[in-house]
PDB file of N, CA and C in Angstrom:
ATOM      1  N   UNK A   1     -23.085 147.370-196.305  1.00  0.00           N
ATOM      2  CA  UNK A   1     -23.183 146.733-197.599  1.00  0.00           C
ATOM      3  C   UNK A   1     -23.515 147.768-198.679  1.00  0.00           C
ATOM      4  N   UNK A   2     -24.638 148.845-198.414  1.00  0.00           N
ATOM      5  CA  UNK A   2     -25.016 149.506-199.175  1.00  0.00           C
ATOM      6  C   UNK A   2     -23.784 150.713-199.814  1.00  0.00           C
ATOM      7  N   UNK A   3     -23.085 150.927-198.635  1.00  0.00           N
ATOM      8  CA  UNK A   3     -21.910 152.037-198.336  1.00  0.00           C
ATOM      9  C   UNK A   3     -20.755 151.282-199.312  1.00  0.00           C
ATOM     10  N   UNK A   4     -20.752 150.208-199.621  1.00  0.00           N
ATOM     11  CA  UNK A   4     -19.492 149.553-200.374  1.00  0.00           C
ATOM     12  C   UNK A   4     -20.256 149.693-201.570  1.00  0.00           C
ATOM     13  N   UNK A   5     -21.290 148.943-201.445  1.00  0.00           N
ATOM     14  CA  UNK A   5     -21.631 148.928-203.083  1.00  0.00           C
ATOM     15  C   UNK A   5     -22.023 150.137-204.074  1.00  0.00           C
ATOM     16  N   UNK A   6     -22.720 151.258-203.235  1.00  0.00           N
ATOM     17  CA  UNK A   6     -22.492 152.596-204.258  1.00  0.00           C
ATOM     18  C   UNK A   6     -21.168 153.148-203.958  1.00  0.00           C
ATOM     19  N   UNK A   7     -20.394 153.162-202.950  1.00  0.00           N
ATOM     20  CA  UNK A   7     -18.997 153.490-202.952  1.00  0.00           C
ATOM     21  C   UNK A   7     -18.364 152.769-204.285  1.00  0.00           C
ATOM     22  N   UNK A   8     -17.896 151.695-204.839  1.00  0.00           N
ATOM     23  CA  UNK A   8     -17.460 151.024-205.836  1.00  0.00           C
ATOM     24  C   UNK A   8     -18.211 151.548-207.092  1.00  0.00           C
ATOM     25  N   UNK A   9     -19.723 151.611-206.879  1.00  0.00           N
ATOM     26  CA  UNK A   9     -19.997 152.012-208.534  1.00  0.00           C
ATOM     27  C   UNK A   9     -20.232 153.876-208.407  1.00  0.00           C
ATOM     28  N   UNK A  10     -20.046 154.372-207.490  1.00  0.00           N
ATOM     29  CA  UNK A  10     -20.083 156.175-207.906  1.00  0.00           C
ATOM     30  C   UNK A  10     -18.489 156.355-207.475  1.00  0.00           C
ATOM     31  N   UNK A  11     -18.107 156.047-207.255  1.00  0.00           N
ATOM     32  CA  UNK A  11     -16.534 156.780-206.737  1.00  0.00           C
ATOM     33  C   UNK A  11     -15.816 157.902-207.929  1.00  0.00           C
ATOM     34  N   UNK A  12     -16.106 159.157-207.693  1.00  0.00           N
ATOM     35  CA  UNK A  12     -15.858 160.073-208.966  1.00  0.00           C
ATOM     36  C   UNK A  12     -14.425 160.164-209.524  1.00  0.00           C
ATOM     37  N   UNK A  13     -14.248 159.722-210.510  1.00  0.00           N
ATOM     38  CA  UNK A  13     -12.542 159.807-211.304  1.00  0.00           C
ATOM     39  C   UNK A  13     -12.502 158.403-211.357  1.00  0.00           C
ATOM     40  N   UNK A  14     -12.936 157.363-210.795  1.00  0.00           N
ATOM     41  CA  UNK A  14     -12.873 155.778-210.753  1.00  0.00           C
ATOM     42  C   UNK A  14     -13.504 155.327-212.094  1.00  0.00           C
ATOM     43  N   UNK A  15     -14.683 155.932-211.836  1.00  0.00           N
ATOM     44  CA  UNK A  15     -15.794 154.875-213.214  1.00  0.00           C
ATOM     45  C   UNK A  15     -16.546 155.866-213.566  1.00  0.00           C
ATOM     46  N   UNK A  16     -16.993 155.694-214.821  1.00  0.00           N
ATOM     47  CA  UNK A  16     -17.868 156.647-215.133  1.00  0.00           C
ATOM     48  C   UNK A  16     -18.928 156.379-215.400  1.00  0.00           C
ATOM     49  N   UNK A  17     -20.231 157.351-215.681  1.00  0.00           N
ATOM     50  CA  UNK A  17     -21.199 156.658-215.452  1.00  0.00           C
ATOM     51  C   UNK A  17     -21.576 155.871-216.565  1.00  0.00           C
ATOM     52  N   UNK A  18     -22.485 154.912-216.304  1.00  0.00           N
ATOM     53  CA  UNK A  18     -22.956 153.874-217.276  1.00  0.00           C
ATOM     54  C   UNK A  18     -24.001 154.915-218.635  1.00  0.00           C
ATOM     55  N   UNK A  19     -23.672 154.583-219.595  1.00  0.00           N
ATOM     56  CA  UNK A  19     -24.563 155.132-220.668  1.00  0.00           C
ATOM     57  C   UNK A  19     -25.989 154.156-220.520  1.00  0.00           C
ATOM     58  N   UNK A  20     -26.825 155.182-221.037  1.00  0.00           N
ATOM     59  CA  UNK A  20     -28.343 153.907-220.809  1.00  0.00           C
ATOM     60  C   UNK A  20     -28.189 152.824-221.626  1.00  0.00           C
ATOM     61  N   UNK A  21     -28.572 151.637-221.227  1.00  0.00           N
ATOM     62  CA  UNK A  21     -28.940 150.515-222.535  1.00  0.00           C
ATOM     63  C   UNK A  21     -27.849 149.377-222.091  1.00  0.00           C
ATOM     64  N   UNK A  22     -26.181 149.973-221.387  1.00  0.00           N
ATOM     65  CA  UNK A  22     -25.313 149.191-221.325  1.00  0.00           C
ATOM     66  C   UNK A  22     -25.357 148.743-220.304  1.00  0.00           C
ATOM     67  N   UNK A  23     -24.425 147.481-220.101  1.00  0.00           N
ATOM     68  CA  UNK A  23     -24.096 146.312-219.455  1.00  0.00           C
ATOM     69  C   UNK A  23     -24.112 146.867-217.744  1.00  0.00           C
ATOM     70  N   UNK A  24     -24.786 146.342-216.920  1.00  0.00           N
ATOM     71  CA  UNK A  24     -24.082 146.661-215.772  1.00  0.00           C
ATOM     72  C   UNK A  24     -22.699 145.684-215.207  1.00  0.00           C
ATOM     73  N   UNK A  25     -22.360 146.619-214.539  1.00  0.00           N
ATOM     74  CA  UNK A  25     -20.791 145.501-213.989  1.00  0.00           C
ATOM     75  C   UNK A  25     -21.107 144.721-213.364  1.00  0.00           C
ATOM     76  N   UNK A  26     -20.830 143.888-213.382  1.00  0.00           N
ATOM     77  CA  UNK A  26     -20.766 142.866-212.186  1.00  0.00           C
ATOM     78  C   UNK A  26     -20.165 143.000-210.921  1.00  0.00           C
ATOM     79  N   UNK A  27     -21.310 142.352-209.660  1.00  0.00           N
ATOM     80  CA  UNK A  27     -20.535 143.064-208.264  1.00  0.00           C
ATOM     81  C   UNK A  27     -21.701 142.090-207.609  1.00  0.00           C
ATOM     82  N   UNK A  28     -21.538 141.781-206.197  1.00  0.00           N
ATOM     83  CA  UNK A  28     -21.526 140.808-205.686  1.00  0.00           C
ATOM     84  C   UNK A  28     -22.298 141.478-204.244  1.00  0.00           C
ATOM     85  N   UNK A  29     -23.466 140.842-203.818  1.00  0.00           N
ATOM     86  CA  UNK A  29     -24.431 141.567-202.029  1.00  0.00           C
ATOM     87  C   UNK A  29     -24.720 140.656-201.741  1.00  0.00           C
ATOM     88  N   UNK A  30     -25.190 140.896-200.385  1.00  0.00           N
ATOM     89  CA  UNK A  30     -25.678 139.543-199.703  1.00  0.00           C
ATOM     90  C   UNK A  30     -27.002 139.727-200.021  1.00  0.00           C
ATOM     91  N   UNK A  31     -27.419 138.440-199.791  1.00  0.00           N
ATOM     92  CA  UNK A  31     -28.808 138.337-200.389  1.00  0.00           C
ATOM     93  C   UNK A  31     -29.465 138.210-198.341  1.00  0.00           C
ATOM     94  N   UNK A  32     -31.372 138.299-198.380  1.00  0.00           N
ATOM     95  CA  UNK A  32     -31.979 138.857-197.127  1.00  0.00           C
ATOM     96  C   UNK A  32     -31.545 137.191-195.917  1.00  0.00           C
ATOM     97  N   UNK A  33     -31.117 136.572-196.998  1.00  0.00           N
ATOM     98  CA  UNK A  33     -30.570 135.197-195.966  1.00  0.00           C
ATOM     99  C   UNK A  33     -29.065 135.380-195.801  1.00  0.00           C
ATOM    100  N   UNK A  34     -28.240 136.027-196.055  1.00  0.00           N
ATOM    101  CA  UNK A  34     -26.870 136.511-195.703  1.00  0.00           C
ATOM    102  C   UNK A  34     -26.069 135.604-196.945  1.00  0.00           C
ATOM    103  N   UNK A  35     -26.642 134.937-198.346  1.00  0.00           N
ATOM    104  CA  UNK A  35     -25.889 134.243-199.085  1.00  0.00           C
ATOM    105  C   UNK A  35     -25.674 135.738-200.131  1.00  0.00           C
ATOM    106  N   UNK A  36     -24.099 135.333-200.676  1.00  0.00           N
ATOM    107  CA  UNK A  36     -24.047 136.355-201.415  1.00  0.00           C
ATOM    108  C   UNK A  36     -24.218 135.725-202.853  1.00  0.00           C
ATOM    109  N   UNK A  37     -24.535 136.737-203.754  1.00  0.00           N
ATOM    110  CA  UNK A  37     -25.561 136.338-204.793  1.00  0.00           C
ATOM    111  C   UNK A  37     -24.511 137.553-205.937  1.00  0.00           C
ATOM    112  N   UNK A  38     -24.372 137.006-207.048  1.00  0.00           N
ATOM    113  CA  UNK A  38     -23.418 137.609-207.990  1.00  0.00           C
ATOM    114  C   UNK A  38     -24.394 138.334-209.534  1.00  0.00           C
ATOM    115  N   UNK A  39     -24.046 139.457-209.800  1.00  0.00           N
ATOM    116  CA  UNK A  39     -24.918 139.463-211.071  1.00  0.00           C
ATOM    117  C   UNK A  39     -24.937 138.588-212.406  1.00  0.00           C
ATOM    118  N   UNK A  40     -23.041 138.165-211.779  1.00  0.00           N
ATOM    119  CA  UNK A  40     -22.795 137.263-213.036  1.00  0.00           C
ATOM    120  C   UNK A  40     -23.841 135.691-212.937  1.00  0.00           C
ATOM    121  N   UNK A  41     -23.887 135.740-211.979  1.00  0.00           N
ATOM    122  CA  UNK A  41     -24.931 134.637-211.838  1.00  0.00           C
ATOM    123  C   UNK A  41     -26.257 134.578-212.233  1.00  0.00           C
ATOM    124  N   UNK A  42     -26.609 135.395-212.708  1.00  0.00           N
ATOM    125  CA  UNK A  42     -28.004 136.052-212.741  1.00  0.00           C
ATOM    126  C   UNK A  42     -28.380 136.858-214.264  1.00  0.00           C
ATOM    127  N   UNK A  43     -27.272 136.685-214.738  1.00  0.00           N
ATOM    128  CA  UNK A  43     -27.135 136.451-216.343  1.00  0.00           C
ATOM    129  C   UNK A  43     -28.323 136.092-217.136  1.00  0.00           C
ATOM    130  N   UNK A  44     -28.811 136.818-217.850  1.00  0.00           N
ATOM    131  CA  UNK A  44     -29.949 136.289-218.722  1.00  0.00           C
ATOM    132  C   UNK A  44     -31.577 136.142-218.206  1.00  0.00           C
ATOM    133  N   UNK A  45     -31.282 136.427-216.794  1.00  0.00           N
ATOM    134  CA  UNK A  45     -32.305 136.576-215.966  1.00  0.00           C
ATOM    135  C   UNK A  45     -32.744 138.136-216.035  1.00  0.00           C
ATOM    136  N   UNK A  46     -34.026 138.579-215.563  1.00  0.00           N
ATOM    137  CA  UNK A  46     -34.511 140.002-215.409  1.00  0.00           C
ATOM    138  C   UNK A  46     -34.409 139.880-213.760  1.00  0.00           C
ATOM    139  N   UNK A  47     -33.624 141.058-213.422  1.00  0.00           N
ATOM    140  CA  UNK A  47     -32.940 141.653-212.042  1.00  0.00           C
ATOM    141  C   UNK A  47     -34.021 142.877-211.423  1.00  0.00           C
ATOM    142  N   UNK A  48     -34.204 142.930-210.423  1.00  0.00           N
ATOM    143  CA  UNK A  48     -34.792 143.894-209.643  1.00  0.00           C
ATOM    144  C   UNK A  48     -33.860 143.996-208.928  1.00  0.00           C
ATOM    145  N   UNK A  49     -33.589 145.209-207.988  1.00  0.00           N
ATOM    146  CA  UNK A  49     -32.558 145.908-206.823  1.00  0.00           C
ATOM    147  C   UNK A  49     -33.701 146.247-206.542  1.00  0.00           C
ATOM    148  N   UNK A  50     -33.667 146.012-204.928  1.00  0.00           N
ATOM    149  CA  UNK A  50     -34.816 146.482-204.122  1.00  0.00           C
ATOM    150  C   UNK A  50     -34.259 146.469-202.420  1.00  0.00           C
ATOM    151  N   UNK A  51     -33.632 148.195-202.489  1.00  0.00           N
ATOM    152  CA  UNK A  51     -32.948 148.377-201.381  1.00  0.00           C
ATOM    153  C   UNK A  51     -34.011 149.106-200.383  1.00  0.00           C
ATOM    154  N   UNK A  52     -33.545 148.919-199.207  1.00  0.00           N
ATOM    155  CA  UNK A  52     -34.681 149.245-198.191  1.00  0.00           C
ATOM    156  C   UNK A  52     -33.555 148.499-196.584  1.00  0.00           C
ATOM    157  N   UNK A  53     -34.095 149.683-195.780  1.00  0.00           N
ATOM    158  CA  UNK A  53     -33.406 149.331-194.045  1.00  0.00           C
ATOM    159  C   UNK A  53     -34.396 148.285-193.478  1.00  0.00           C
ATOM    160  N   UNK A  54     -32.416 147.621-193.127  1.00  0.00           N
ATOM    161  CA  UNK A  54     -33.407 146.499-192.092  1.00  0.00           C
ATOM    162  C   UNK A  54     -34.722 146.864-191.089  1.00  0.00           C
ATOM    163  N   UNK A  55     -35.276 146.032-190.699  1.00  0.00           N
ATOM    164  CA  UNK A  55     -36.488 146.329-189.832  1.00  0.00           C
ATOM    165  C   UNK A  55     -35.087 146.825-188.486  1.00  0.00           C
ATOM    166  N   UNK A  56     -35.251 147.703-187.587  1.00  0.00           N
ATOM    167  CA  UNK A  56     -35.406 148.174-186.548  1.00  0.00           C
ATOM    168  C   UNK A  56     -33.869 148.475-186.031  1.00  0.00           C
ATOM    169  N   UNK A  57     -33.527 148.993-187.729  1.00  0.00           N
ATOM    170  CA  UNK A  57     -32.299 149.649-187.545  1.00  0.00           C
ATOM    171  C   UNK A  57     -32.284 150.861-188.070  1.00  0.00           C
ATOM    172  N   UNK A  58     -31.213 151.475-187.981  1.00  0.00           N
ATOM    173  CA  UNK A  58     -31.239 153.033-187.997  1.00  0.00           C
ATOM    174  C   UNK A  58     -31.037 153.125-189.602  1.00  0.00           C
ATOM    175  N   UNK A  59     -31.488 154.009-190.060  1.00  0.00           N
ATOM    176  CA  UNK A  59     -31.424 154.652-191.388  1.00  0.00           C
ATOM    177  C   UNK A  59     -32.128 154.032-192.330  1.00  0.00           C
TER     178      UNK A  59
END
């Protein structure tokens, strides 16, 4: 999951980087119950990303 989602937003010559202040894109993870959860959904709300390895897996 993690491998797609910075793959899509760093991929060099694809996108460039975000200037501070602006919009993030919209893009779509599973949430810790396996529902996937959209930023567009989450609109107007204050967002935390809070990445971290599963318990008692590698990396």
């Amino acid at each position: 999951m993690l491998k797609h989602l910075f793959g899509e937003f760093f991929k060099k010559g694809k996108r460039p980087m975000l200037a501070v202040g602006s919009k993030a894109p919209d893009f779509s993870v599973l949430d810790h119950l396996g529902r996937t959860v959209t930023l567009a959904e989450l609109r107007g709300k204050r967002v935390v990303l809070w990445f971290y390895p599963k318990a008692d897996t590698p990396g």
